[in-house]
N, C-alpha and C. Protein backbone atom coordinates (compact mmCIF):
# COMPACT_ATOMS: atom_id res chain seq x y z
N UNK A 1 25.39 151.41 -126.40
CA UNK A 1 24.28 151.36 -125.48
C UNK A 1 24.19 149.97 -124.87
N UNK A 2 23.92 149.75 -123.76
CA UNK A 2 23.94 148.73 -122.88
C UNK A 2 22.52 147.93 -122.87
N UNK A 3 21.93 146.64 -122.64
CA UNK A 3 20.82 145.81 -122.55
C UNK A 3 20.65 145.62 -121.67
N UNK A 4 19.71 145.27 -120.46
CA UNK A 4 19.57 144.94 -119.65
C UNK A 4 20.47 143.62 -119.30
N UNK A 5 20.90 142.81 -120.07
CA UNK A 5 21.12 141.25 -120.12
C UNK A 5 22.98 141.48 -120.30
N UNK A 6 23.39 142.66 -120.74
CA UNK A 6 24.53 142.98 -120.97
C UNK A 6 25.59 143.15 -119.48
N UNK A 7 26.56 142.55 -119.42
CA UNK A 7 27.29 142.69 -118.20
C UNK A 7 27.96 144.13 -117.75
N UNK A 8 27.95 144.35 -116.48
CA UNK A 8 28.56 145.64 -116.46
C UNK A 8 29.76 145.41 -114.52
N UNK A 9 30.77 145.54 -114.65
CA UNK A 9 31.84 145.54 -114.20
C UNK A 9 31.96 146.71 -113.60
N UNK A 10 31.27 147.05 -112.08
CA UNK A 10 31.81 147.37 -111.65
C UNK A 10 32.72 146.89 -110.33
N UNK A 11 33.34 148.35 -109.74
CA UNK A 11 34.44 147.94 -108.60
C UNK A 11 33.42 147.86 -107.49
N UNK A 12 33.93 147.12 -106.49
CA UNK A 12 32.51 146.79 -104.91
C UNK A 12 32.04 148.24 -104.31
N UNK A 13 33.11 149.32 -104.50
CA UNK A 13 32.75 150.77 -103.85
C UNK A 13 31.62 151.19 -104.96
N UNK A 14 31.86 151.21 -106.28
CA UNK A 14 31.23 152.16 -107.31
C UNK A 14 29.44 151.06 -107.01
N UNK A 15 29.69 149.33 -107.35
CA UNK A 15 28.69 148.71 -106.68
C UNK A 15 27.44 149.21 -105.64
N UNK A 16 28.37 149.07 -104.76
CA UNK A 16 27.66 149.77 -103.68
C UNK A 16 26.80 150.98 -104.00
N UNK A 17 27.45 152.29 -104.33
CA UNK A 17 27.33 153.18 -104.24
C UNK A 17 26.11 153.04 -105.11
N UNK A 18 25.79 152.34 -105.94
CA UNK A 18 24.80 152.52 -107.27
C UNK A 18 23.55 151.95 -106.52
N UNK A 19 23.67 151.00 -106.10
CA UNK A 19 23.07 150.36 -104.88
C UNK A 19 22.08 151.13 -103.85
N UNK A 20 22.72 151.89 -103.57
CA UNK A 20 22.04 152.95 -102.96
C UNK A 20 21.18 153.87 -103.66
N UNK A 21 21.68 154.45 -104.26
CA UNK A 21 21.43 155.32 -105.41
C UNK A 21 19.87 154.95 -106.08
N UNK A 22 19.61 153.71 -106.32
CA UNK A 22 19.03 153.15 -107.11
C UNK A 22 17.53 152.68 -105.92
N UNK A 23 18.38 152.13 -104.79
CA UNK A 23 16.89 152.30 -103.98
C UNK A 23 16.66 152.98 -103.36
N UNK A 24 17.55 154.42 -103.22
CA UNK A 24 16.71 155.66 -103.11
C UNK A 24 15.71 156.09 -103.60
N UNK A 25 15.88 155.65 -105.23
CA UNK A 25 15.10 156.35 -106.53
C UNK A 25 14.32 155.27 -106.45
N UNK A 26 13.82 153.95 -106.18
CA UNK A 26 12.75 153.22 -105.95
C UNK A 26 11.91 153.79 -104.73
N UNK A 27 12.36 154.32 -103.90
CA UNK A 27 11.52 154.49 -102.45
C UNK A 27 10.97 156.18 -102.69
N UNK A 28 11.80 156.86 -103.67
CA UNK A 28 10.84 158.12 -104.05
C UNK A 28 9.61 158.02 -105.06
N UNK A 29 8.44 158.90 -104.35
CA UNK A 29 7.67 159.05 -105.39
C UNK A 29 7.26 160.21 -105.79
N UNK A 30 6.13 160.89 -105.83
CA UNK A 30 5.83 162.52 -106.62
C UNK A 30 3.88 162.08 -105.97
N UNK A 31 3.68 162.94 -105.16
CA UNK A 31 2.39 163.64 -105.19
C UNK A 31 1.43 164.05 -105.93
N UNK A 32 0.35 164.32 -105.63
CA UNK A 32 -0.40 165.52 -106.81
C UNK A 32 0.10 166.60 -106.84
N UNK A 33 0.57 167.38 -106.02
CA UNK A 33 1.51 167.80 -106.20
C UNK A 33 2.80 168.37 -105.99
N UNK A 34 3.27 167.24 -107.01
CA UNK A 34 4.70 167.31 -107.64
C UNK A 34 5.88 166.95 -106.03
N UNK A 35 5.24 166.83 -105.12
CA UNK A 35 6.14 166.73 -103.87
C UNK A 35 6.95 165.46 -103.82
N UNK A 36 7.96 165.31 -103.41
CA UNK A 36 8.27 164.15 -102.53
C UNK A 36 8.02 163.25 -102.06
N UNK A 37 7.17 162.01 -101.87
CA UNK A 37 7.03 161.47 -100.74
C UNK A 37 7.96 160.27 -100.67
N UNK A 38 8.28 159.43 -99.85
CA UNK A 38 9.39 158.65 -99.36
C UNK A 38 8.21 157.60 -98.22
N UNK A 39 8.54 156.26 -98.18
CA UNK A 39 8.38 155.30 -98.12
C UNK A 39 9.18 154.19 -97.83
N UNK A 40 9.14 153.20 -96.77
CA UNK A 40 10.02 151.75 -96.73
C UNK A 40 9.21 151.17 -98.15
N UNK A 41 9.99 150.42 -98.76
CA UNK A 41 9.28 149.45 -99.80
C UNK A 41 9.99 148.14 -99.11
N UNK A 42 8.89 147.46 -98.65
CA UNK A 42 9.38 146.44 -98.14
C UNK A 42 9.77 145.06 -99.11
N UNK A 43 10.42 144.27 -98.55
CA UNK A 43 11.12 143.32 -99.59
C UNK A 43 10.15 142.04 -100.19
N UNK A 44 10.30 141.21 -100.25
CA UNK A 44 9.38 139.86 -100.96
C UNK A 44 9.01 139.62 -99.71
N UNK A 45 7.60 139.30 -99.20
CA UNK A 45 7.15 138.55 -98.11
C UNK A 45 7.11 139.26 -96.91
N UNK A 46 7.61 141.08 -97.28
CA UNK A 46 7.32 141.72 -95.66
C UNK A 46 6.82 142.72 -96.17
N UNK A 47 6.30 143.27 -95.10
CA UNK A 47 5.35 144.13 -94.66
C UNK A 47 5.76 145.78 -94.64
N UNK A 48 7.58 145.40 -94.07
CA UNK A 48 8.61 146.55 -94.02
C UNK A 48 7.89 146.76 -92.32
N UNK A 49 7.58 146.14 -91.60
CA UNK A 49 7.28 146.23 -90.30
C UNK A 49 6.24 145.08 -89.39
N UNK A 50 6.27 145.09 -88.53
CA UNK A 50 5.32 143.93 -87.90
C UNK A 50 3.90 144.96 -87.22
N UNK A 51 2.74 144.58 -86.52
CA UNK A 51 1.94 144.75 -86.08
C UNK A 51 1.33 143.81 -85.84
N UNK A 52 0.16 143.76 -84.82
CA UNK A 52 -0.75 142.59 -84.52
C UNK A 52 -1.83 143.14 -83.13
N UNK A 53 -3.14 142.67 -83.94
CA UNK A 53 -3.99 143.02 -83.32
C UNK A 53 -4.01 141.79 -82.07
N UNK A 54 -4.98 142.15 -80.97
CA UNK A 54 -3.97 140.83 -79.88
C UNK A 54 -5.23 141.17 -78.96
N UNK A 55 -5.60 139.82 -77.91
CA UNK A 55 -6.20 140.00 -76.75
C UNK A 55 -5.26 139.32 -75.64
N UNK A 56 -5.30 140.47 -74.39
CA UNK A 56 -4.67 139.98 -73.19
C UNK A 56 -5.66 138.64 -72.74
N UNK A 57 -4.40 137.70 -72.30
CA UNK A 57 -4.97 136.57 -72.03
C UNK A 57 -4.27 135.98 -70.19
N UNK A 58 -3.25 137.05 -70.32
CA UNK A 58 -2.74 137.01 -68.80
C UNK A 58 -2.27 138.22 -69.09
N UNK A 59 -1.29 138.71 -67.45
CA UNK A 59 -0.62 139.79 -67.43
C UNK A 59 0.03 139.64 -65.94
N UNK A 60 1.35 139.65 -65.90
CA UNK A 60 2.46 140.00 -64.89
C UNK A 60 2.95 140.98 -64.29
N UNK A 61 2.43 141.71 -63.81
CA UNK A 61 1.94 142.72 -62.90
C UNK A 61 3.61 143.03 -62.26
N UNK A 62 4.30 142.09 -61.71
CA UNK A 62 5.47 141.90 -61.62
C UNK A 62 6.93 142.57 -62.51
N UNK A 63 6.55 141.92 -63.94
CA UNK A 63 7.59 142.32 -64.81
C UNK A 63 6.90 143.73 -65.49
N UNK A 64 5.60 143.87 -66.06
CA UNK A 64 4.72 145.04 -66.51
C UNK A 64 4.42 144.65 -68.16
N UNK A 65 4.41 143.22 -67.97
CA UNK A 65 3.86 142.44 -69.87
C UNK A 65 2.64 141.97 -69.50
N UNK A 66 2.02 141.36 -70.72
CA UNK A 66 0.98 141.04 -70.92
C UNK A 66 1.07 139.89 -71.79
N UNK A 67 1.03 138.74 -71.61
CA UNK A 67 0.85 137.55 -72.57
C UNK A 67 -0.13 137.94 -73.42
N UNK A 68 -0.24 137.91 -74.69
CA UNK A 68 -1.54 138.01 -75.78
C UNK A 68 -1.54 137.17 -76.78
N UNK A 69 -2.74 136.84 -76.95
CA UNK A 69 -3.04 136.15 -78.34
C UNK A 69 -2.99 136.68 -79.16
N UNK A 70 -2.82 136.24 -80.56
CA UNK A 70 -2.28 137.01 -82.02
C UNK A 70 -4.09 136.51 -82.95
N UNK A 71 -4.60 137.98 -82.93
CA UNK A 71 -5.67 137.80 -83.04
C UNK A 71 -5.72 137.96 -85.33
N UNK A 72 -4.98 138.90 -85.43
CA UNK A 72 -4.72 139.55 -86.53
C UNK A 72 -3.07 139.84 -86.71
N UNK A 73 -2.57 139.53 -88.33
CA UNK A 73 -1.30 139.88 -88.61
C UNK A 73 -1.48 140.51 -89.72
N UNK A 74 -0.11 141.13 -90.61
CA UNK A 74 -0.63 141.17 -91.87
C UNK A 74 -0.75 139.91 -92.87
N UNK A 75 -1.21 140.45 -93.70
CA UNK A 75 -1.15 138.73 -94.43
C UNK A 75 0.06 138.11 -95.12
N UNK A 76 1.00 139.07 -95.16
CA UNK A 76 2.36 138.37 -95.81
C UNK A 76 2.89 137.76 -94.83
N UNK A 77 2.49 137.77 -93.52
CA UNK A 77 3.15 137.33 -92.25
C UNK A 77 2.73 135.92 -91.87
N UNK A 78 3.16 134.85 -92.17
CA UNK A 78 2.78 133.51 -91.37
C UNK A 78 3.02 133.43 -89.61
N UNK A 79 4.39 133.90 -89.53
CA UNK A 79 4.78 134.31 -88.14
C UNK A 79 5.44 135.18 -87.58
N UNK A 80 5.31 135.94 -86.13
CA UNK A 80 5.72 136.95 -86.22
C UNK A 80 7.13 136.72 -85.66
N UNK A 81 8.00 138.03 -84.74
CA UNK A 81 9.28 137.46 -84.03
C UNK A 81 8.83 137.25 -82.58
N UNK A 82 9.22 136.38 -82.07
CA UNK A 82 8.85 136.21 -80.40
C UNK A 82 7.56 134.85 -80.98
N UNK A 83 6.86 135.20 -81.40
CA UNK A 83 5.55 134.31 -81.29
C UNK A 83 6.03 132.76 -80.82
N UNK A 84 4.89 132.22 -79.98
CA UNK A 84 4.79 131.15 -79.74
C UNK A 84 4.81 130.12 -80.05
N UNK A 85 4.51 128.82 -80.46
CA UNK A 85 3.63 128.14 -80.71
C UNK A 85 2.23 128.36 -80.80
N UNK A 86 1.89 128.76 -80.04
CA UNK A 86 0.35 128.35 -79.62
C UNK A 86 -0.04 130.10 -79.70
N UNK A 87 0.39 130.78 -80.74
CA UNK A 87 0.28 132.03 -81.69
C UNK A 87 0.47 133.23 -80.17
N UNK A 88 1.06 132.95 -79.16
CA UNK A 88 1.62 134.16 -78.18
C UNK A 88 2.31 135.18 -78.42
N UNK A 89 2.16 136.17 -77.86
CA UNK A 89 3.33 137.20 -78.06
C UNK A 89 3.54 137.82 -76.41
N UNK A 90 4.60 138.42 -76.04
CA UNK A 90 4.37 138.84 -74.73
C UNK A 90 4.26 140.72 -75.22
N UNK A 91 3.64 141.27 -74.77
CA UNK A 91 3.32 142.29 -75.04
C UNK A 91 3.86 143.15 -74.01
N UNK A 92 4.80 144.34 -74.15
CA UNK A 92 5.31 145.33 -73.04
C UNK A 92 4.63 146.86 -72.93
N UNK A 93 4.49 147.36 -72.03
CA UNK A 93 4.02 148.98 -72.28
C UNK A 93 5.13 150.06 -71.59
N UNK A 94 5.67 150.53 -72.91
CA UNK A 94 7.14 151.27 -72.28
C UNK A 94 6.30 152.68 -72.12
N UNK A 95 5.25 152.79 -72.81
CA UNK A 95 4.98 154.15 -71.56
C UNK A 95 4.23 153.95 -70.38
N UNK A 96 4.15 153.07 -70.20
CA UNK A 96 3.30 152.92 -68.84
C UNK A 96 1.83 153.24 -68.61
N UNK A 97 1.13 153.71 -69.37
CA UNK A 97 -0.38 153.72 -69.25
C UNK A 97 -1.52 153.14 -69.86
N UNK A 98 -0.93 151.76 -70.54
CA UNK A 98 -1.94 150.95 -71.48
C UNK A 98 -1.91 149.94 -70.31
N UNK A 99 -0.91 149.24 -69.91
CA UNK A 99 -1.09 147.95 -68.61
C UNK A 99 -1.30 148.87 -67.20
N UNK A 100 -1.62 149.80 -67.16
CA UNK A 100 -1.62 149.64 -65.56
C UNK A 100 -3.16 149.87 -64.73
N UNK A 101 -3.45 148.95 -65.57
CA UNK A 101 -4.89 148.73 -64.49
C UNK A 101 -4.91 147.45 -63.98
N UNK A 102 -5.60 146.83 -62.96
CA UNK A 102 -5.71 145.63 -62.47
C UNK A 102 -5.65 144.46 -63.50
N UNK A 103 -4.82 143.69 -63.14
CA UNK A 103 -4.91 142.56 -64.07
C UNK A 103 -6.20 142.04 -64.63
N UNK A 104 -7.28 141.74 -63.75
CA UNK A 104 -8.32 141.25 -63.60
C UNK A 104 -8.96 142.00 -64.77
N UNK A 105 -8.58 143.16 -64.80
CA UNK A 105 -9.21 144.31 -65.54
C UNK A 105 -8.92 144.30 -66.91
N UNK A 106 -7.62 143.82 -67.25
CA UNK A 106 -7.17 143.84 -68.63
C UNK A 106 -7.05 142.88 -69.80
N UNK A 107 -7.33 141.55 -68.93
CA UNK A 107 -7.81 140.38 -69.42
C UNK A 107 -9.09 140.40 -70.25
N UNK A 108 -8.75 139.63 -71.13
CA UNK A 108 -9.69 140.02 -72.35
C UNK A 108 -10.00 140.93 -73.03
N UNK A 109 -8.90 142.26 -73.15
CA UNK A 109 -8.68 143.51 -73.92
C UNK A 109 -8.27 143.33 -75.24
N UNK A 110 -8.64 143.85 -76.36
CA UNK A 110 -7.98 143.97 -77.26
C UNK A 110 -7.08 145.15 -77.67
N UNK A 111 -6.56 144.83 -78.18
CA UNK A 111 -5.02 146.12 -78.68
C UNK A 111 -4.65 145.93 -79.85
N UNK A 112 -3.66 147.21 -79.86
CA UNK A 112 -3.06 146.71 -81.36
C UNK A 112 -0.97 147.16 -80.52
N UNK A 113 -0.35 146.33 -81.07
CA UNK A 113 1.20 146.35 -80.74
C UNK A 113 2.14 146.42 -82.14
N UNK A 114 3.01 146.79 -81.42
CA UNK A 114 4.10 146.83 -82.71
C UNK A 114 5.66 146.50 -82.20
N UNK A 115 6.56 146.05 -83.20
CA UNK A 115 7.58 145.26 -82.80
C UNK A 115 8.18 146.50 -82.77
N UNK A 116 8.94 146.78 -81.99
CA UNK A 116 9.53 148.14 -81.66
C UNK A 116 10.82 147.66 -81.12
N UNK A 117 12.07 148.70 -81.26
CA UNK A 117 13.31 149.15 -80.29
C UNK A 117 13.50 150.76 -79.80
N UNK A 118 14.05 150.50 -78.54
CA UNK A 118 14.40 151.90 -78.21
C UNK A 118 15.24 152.51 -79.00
N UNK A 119 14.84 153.69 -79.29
CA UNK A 119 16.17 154.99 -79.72
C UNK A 119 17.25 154.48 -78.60
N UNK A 120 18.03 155.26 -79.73
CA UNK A 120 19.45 154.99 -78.65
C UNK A 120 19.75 155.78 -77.55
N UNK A 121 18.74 156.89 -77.54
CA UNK A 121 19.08 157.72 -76.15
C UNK A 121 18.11 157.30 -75.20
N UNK A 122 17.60 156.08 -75.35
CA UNK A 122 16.29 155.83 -74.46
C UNK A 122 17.26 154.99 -73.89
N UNK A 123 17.53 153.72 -74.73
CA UNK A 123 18.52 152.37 -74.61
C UNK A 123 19.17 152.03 -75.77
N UNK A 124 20.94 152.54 -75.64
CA UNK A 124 21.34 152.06 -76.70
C UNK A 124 21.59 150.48 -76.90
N UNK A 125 21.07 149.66 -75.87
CA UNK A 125 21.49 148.44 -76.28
C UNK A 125 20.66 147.42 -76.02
N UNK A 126 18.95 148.29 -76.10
CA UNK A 126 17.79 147.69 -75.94
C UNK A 126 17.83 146.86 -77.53
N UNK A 127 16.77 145.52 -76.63
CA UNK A 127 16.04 144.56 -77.88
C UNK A 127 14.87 144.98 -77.97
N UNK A 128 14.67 144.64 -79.18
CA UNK A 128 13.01 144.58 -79.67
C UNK A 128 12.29 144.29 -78.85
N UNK A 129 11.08 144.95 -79.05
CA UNK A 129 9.94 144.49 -78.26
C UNK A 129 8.67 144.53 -79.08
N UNK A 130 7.81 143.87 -78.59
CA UNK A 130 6.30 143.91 -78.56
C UNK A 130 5.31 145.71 -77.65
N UNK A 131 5.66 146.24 -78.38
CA UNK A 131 5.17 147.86 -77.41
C UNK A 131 3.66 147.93 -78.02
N UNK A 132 2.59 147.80 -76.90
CA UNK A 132 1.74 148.12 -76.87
C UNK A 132 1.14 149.54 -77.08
N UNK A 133 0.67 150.05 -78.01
CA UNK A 133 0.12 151.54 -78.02
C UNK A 133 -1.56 151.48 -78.81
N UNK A 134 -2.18 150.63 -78.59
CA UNK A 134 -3.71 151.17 -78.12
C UNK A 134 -4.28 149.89 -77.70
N UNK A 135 -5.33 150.22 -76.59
CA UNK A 135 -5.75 149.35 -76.15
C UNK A 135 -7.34 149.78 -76.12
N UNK A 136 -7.94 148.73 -76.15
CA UNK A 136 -9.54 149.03 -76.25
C UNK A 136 -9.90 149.46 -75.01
N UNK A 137 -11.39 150.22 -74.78
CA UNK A 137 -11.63 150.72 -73.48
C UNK A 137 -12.56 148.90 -72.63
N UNK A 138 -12.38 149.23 -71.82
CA UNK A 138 -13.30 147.95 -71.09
C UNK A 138 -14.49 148.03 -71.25
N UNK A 139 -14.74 146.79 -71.53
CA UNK A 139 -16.66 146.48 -71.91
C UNK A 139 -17.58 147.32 -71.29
């Protein structure tokens, strides 16, 4: 019988393979009942995703972003990807109906965004983004 502390030799394929195996069986759990459920377990210091609550502070009407302030993160997060200095994010709306009201109009909105990429049948060779999907109604 083997110890935790005891060495075990395997080859890089069998490695691997256990590898997997093993954080499969970490990311399953069991229901009340008895079901399945499945989960990212995210690693030391993440979240297993980004979000951020945000107020428009400009918007480029031009390109179809929104400069925002990073109002809220999670708390394992000191910083996000893209962020500023001066705690920015540029915020995009790939469906098109959270930015398209007058600039004037959207300034000083709050939202919530998420670091997103396209599927590959949208854009297989899209980058991440900042995708806006809710925005508060106007005052």
């Amino acid at each position: 019988m083997l110890n935790d502390s005891d060495p075990v030799n395997l080859s890089a394929g069998a490695a691997k393979r256990t590898a997997v195996v093993v954080r499969a069986a970490e990311r399953t759990a069991k229901n009340e009942r008895g079901r399945n459920l499945r989960w990212p377990i995210p690693e030391d210091g993440d979240s297993g995703g980004y979000l951020v609550l945000f107020e428009i502070v400009a918007v480029d009407d031009a390109y179809g972003f929104a400069m925002c302030q990073i109002l809220y993160r999670f708390c394992s997060q000191a910083v996000v990807p893209d962020e500023t200095d001066e705690e920015m994010i540029q915020v995009w709306d790939p469906m098109g109906c959270m930015l398209d009201e007058d600039a004037a109009d959207l300034v000083g909105r709050k939202g919530w965004a998420a670091y997103m990429k396209p599927s590959l049948t949208v854009d297989p060779y899209g980058d991440c983004i900042w995708a806006v999907f809710s925005l508060c109604c106007p005052p």
